[in-house]
Protein backbone atom coordinates (compact mmCIF):
# COMPACT_ATOMS: atom_id res chain seq x y z
CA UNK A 1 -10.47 -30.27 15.62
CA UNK A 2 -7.49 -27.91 14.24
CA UNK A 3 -5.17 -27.14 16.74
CA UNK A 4 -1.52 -25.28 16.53
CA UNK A 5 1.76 -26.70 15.37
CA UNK A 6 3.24 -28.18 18.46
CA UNK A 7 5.58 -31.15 18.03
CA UNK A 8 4.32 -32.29 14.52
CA UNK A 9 7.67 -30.36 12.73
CA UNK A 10 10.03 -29.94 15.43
CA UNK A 11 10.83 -31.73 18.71
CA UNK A 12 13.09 -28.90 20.29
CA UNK A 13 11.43 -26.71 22.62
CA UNK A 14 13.04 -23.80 21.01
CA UNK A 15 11.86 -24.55 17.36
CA UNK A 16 8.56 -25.20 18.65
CA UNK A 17 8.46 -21.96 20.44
CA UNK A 18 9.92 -20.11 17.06
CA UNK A 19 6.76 -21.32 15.14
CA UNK A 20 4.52 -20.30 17.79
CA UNK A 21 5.98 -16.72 17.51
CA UNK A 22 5.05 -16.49 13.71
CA UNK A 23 1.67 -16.46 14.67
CA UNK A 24 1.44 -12.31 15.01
CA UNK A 25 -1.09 -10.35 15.70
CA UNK A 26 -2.29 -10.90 12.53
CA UNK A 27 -5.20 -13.17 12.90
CA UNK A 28 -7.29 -10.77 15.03
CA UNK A 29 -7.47 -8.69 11.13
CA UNK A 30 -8.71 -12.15 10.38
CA UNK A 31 -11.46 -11.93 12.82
CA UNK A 32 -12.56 -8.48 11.94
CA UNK A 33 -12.99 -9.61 8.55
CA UNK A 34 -14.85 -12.29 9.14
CA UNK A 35 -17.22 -10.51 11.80
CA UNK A 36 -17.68 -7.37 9.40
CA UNK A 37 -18.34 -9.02 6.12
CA UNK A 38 -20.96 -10.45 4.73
CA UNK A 39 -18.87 -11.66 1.29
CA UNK A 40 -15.80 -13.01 3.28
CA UNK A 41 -13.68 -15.70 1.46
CA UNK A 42 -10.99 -17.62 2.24
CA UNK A 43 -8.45 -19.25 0.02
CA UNK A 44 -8.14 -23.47 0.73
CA UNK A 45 -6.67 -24.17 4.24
CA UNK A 46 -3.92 -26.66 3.95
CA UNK A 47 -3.80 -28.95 6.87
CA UNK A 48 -1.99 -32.03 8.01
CA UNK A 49 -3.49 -35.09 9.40
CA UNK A 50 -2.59 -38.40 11.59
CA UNK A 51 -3.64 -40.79 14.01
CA UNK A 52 -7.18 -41.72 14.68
CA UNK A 53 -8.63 -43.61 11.38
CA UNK A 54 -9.85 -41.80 8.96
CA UNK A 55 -12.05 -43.74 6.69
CA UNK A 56 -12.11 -42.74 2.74
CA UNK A 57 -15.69 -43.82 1.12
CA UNK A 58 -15.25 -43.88 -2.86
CA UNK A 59 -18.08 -42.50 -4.85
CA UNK A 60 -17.95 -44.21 -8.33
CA UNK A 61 -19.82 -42.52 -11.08
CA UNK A 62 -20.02 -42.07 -14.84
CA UNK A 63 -20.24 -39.11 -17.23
CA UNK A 64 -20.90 -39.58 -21.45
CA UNK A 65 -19.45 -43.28 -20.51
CA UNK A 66 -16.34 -42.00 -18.79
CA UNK A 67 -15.71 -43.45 -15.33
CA UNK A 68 -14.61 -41.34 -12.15
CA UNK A 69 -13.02 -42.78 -8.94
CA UNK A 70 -12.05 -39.87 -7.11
CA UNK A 71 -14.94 -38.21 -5.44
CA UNK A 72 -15.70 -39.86 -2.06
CA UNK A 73 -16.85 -38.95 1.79
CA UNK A 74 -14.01 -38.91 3.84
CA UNK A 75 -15.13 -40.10 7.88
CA UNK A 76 -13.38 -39.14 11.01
CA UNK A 77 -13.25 -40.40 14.27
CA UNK A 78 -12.57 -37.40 16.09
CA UNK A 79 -9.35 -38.93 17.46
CA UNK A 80 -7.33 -37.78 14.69
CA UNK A 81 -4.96 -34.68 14.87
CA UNK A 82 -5.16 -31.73 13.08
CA UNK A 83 -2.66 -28.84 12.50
CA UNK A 84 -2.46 -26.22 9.54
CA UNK A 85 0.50 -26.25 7.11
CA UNK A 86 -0.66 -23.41 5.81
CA UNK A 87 -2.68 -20.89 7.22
CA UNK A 88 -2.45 -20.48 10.50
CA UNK A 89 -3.31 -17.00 10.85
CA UNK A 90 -6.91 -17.80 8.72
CA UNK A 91 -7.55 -20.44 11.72
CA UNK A 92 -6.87 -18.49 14.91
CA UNK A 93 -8.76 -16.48 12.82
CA UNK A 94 -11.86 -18.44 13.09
CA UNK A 95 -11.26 -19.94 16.40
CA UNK A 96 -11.43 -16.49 18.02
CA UNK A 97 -14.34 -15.51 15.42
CA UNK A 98 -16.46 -18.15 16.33
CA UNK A 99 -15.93 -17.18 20.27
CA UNK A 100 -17.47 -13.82 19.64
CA UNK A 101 -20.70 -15.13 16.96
CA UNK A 102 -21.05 -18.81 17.30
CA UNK A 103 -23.83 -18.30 14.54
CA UNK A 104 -20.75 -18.43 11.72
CA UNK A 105 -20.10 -21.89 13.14
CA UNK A 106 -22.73 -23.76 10.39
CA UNK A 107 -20.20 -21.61 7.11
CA UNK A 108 -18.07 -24.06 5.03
CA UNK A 109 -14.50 -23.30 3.43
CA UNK A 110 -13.02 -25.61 1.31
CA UNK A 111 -9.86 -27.74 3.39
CA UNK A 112 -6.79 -29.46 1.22
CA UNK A 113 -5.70 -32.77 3.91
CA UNK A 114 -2.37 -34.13 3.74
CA UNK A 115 -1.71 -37.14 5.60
CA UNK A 116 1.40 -35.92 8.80
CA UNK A 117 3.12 -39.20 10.13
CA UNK A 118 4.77 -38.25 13.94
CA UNK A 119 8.38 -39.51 12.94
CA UNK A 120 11.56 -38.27 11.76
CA UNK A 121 10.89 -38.81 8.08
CA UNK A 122 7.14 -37.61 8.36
CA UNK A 123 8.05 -34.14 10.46
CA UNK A 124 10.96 -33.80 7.52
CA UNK A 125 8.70 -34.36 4.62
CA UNK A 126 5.37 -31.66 6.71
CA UNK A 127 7.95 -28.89 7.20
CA UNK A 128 9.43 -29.15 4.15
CA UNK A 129 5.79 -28.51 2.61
CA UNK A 130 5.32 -26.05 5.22
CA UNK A 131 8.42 -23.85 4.24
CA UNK A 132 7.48 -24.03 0.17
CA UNK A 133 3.85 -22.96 1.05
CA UNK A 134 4.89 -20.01 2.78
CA UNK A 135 8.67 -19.45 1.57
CA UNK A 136 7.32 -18.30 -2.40
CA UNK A 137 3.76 -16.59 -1.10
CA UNK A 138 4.10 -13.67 -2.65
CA UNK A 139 2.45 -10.42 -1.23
CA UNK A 140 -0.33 -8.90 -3.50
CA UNK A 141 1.36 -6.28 -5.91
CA UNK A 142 0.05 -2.70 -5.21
CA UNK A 143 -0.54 -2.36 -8.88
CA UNK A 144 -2.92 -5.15 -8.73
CA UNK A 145 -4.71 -3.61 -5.79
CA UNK A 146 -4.86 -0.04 -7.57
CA UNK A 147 -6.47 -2.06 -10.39
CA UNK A 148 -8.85 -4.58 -9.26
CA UNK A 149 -9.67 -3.74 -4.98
CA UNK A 150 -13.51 -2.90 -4.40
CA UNK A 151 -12.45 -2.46 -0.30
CA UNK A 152 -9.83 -0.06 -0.63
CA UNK A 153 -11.58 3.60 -1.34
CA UNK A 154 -8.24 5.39 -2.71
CA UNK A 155 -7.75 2.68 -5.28
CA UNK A 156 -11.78 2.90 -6.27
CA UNK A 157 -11.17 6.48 -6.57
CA UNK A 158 -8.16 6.44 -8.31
CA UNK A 159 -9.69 4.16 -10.84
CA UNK A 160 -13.19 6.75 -11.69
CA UNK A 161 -10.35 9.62 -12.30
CA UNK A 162 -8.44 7.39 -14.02
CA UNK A 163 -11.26 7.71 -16.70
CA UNK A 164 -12.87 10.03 -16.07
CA UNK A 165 -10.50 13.37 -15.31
CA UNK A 166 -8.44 15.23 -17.48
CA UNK A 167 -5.18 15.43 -15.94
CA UNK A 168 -5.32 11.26 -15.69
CA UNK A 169 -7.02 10.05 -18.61
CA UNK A 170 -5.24 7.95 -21.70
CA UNK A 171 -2.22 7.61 -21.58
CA UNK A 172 -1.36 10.43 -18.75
CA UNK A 173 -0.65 7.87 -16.14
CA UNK A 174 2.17 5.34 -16.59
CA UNK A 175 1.15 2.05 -15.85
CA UNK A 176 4.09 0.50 -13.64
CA UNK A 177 4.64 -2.04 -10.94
CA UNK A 178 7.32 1.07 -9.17
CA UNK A 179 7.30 4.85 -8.83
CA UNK A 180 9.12 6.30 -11.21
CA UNK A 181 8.85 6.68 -14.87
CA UNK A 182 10.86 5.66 -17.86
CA UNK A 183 13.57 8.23 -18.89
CA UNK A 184 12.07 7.33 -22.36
CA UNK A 185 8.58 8.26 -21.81
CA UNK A 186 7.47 11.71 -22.99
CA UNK A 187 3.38 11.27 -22.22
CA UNK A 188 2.91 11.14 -18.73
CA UNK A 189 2.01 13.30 -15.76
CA UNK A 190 3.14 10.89 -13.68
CA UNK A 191 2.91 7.08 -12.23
CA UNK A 192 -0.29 4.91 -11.31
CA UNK A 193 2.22 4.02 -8.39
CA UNK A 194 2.75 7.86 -7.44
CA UNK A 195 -0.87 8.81 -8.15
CA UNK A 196 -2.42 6.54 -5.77
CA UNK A 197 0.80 7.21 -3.09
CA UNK A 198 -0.26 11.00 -3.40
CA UNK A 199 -4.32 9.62 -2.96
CA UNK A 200 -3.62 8.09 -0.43
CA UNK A 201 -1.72 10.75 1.67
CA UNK A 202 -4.80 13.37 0.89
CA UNK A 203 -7.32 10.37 2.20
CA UNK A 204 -5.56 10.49 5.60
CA UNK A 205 -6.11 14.15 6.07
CA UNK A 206 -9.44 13.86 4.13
CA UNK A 207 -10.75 11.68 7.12
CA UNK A 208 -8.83 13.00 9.88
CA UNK A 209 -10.96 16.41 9.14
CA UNK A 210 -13.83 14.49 8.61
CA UNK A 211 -13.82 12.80 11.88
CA UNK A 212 -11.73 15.03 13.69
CA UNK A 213 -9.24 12.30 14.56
CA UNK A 214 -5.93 11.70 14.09
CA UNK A 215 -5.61 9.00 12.49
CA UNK A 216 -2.01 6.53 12.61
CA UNK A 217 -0.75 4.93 9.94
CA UNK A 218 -1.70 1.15 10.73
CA UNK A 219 -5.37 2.56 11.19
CA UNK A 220 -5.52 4.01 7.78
CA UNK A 221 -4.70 1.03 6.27
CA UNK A 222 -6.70 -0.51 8.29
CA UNK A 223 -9.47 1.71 6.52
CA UNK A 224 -8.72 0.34 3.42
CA UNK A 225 -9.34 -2.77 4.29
CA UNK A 226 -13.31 -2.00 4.35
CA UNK A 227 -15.45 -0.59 1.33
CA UNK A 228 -17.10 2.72 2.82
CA UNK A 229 -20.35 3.88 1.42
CA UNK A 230 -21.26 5.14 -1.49
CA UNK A 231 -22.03 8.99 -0.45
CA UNK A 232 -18.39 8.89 0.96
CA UNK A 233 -16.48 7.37 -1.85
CA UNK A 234 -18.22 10.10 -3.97
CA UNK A 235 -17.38 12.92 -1.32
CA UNK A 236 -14.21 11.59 -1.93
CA UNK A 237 -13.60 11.66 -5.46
CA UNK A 238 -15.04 15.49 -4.91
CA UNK A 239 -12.10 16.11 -2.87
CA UNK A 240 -9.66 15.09 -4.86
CA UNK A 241 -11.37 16.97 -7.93
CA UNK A 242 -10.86 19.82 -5.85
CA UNK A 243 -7.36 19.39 -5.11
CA UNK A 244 -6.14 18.76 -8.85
CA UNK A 245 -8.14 21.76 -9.63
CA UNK A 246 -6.42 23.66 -7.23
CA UNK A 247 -3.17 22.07 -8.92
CA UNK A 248 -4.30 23.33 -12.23
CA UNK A 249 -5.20 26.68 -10.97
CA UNK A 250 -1.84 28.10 -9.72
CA UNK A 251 0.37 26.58 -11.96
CA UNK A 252 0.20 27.21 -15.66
CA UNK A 253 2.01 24.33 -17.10
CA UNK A 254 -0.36 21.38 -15.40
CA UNK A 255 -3.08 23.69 -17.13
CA UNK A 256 -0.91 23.84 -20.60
CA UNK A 257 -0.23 19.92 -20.17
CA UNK A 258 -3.91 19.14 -19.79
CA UNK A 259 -5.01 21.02 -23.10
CA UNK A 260 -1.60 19.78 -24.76
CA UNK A 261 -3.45 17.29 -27.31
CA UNK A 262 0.15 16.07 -29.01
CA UNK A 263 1.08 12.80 -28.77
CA UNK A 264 4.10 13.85 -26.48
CA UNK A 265 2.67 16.49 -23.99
CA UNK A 266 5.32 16.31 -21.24
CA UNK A 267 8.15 16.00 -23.56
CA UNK A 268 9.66 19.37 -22.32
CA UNK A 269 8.40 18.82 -19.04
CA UNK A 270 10.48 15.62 -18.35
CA UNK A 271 13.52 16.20 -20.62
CA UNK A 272 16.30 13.71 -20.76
CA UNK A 273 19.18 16.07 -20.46
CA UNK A 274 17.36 17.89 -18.06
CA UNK A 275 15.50 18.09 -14.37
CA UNK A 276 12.62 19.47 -16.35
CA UNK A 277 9.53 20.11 -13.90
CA UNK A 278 9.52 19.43 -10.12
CA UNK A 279 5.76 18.02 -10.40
CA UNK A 280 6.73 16.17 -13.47
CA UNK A 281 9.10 13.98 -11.32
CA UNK A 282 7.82 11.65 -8.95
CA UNK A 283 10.43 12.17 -6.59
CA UNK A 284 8.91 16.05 -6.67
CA UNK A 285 5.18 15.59 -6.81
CA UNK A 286 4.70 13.25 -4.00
CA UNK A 287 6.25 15.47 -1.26
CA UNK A 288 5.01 18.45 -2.53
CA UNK A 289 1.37 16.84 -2.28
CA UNK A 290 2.38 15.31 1.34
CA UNK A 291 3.35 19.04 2.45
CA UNK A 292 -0.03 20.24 0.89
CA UNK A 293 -2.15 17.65 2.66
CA UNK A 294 -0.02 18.46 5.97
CA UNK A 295 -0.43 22.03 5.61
CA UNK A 296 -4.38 21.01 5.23
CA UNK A 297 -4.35 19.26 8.14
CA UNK A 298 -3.00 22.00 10.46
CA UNK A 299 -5.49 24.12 8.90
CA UNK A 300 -8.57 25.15 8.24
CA UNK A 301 -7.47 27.28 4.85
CA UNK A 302 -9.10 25.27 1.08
CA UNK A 303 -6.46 23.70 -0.92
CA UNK A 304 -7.10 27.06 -3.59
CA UNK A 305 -5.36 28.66 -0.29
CA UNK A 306 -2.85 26.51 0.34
CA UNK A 307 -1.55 25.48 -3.08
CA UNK A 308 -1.66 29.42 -4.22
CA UNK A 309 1.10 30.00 -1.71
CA UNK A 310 3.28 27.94 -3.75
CA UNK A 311 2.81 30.26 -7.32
CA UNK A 312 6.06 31.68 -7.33
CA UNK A 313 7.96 28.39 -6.30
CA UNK A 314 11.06 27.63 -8.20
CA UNK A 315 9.94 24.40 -10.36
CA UNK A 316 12.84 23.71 -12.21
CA UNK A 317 14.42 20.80 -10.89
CA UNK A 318 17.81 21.72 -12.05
CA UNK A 319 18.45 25.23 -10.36
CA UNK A 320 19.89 27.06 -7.46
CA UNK A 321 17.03 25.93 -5.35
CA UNK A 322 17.14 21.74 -5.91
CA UNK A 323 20.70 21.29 -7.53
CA UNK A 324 21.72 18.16 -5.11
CA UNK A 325 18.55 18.25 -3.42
CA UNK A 326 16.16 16.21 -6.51
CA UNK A 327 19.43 16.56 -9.71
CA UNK A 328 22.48 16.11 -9.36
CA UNK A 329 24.31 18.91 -12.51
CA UNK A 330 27.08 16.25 -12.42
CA UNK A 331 25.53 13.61 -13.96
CA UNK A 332 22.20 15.07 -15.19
CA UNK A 333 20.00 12.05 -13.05
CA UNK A 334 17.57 12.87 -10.33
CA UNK A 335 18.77 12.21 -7.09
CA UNK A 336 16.05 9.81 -4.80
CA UNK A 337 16.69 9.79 -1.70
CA UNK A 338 16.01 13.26 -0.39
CA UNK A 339 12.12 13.20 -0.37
CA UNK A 340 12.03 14.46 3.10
CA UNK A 341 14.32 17.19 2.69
CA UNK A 342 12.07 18.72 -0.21
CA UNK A 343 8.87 18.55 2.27
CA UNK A 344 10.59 20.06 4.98
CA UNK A 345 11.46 22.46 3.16
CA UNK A 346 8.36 22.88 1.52
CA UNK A 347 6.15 23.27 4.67
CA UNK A 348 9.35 25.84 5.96
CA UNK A 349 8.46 28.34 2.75
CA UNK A 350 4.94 28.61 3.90
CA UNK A 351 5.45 28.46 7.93
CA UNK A 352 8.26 27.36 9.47
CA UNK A 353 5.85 26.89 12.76
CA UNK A 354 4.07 24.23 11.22
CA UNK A 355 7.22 21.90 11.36
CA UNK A 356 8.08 20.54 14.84
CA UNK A 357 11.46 21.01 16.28
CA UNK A 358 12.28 17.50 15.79
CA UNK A 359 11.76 17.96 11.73
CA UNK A 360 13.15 20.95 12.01
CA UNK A 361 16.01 19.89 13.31
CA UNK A 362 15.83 16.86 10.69
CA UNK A 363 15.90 19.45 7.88
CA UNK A 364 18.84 21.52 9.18
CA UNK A 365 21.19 18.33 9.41
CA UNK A 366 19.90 16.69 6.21
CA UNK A 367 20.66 20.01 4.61
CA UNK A 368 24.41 20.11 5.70
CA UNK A 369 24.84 16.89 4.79
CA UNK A 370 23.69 17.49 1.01
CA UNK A 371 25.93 20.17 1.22
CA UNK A 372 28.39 19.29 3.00
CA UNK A 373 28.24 22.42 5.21
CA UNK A 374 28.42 22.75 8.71
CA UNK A 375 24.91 23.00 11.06
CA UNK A 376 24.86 26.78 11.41
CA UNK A 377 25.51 27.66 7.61
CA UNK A 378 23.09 25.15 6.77
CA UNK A 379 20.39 27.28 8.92
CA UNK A 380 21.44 30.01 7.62
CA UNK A 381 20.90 29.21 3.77
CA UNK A 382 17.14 27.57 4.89
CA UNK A 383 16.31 30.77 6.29
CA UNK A 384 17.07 32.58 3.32
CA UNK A 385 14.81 30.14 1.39
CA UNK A 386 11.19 31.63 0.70
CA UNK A 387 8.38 31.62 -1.63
C-alpha cells in the first residue's frame, strides 16, 4: 500500500521530480541486505497517511489499578494513501526484495503513521517533518563502527589486536573521533582512526590476492557490509600479525617502543618541538603502509621482503628528505596535505616501475610545487632520492 512521494509535498513538476531523484541507487544495498541476512533489522518507517477511513479500535486495559487508553487496532480500507516521510530507500528496498523472494512477504517491521492532509497547509506541515527527519540524520561515526560492527571484518580485527597485540594494547592507541593525535599525548603509536585506515588498506590487497581480483573501492566497502567466516576473519588477523611483525623487524624503534614499559613510551618519538618519527605521525604511517600494501599487491615478495627494503629510510620527519613534504622547519607543525607525495615517493625508492606514468607524473608536479621548482629540477632531485 506504500507508494512514492508524488504530489503529497509539492505540486510543481520540477519539485516532484527533485524528490524522485533522491531516491539513489541506494535501495538495491537495501535489497541485498535483506536477501543475504538472516538477522536483518530495520529502524521504524515513518509514513504519512490520508484519504480512505481509517478506523482506530481502543483497547482499554488495567495494570496494578492504573488505566491505559492508548493501545488499539488500527483498520484500513485499502483506499487510503500511503507514502514514506522517512525512509524511502528502506521501502524500495522491500518492494524490489519481495519481487525476487515473495517468502519475506509474511516479516513484520514496526511503522510510525502520521496523518498527510492533500492541501496547502497539510503538504507544508509533511515536508516540513520530512526535511527535520532527514536534515539532522547523522551518518554513523567511524569510531562507533571500529568499536561496536560485527559485519565489518577490519573493525572485528582491529578490535582482537586491540587486546590482544603488543604494539596496540593499553593505552598505545588513541581513542579519537579524527586521525591525528594530540600534540600533548606522549603514549601512543598512533590513532584508532589511523589504525583501522591502515587495516583497511592491507584488507584490500589481502583479498585481492586471495581471490585474484581486483577489487574497486565501492566493492570493498561493500565487503564490509557482510560478516565473513570465521576461518577468514582469523586468516585475517594472521595477516596483519604478520605485517606488524614485519614492522617490528626492520625498524628498531617500533621494537624499542613495544618493550618501552614507561608511562610515556613515544615521548621522544612524537616530540613537540620536533617532527620526531615518520611512523609516529599519522600523516607518515598511513602512506607508508598504503605503499607497502601496493608494493604487495604488484608482487608476489612477503611483507619481511618488502618492508626490509625500507631499513635505511630516512625517518626523521624533520630532515633533508621531508622538510616541506610532512614539517614545515618554519613553524615546527606537520604539514597534512601531502600524503600522496610521501607514497609516491615511497613506491619510487623501491621501483620507480611500479608507479604508472600518470602518478608519476603526479609526483613530479606535486614535487615542484612543494618546492617551488620548475618540472625538470623537480625530476631531477626525485631521481636522486633512494633507499
Amino acid at each position: 500500500m506504500v507508494k512514492k512521494v508524488d504530489s503529497e509535498l509539492h505540486t510543481a513538476n520540477s519539485l516532484k521530480e527533485q524528490i524522485q531523484r533522491s531516491l539513489t541507487d541506494n535501495y538495491i544495498k537495501i535489497k541485498d541486505y535483506i536477501l543475504n541476512r538472516d538477522d536483518r533489522f530495520f529502524d521504524s518507517l515513518v509514513l504519512a497517511i490520508y484519504d480512505g477511513d481509517p478506523m482506530w479500535n481502543e483497547v482499554r486495559f488495567e495494570v496494578d489499578n492504573e488505566p491505559y487508553y492508548n493501545v488499539g487496532l488500527l483498520e484500513l480500507t485499502g483506499q487510503e494513501k500511503i507514502f514514506p516521510v522517512d525512509g524511502q530507500h528502506r521501502v524500495e528496498g522491500i518492494r524490489s526484495a519481495l519481487s525476487e523472494n515473495e517468502e519475506i512477504g509474511d516479516e513484520r517491521i514496526s511503522v510510525m503513521l502520521i496523518g498527510h492532509q492533500n492541501t496547502p497547509e497539510g503538504r507544508e506541515k509533511s515536508r516540513r517533518i520530512f526535511s527535520t527527519l532527514n536534515r539532522y540524520v547523522k551518518p554513523v561515526r567511524l569510531g562507533d563502527i571500529i568499536a561496536l560492527d560485527e559485519d565489518d571484518i577490519v573493525a572485528i580485527v582491529t578490535r582482537n589486536l586491540l587486546e590482544t597485540y603488543p604494539l596496540f594494547i593499553g593505552d598505545r592507541i588513541k581513542a579519537s573521533n579524527n586521525k591525528s593525535i594530540p600534540i600533548t599525548d606522549k603514549t601512543a603509536f598512533t590513532s584508532l582512526m589511523t589504525l583501522y585506515e591502515c587495516h583497511r588498506v592491507l584488507y584490500k590487497t589481502y583479498i585481492c590476492q586471495k581471490d585474484h581480483k581486483n577489487y574497486t573501492k565501492n566493492q570493498i566497502n561493500d565487503k564490509l557490509k557482510y560478516r565473513p567466516s570465521d576461518e577468514i576473519i582469523n586468516e585475517f588477523n594472521q595477516y596483519l600479525i604478520e605485517f606488524w611483525g614485519a614492522m617490528a623487524s626492520s625498524f628498531e624503534e617500533i621494537r624499542n617502543y613495544i618493550n618501552n614499559d614507561s608511562i610515556n613510551p613515544a615521548v621522544e618519538l612524537r616530540p613537540v618541538d620536533d617532527g620526531g618519527n615518520l611512523f609516529f605521525r599519522p600523516i607518515g604511517l598511513l602512506p607508508f603502509v598504503e605503499a607497502v600494501a601496493h608494493i604487495k599487491l604488484c608482487s608476489q615478495e612477503t611483507y619481511n621482503v618488502i618492508i626490509s627494503h625500507y631499513a635505511n629510510l630516512n625517518r626523521n620527519v624533520h630532515s633533508d628528505m621531508w622538510d616541506m613534504i610532512l614539517w614545515n622547519p618554519r613553524t615546527n607543525r606537520m604539514l597534512m596535505r601531502n600524503q600522496s607525495l610521501v607514497y609516491y615517493l615511497l613506491i619510487k625508492m623501491v621501483d620507480v616501475n611500479l608507479l604508472t606514468e600518470k602518478d608519476r607524473l603526479k609526483m613530479i608536479n606535486k614535487y615542484a610545487t612543494v618546492y617551488n621548482i620548475d618540472y625538470q629540477e623537480a625530476e631531477q632531485r626525485i631521481n636522486t632520492i633512494t633507499l
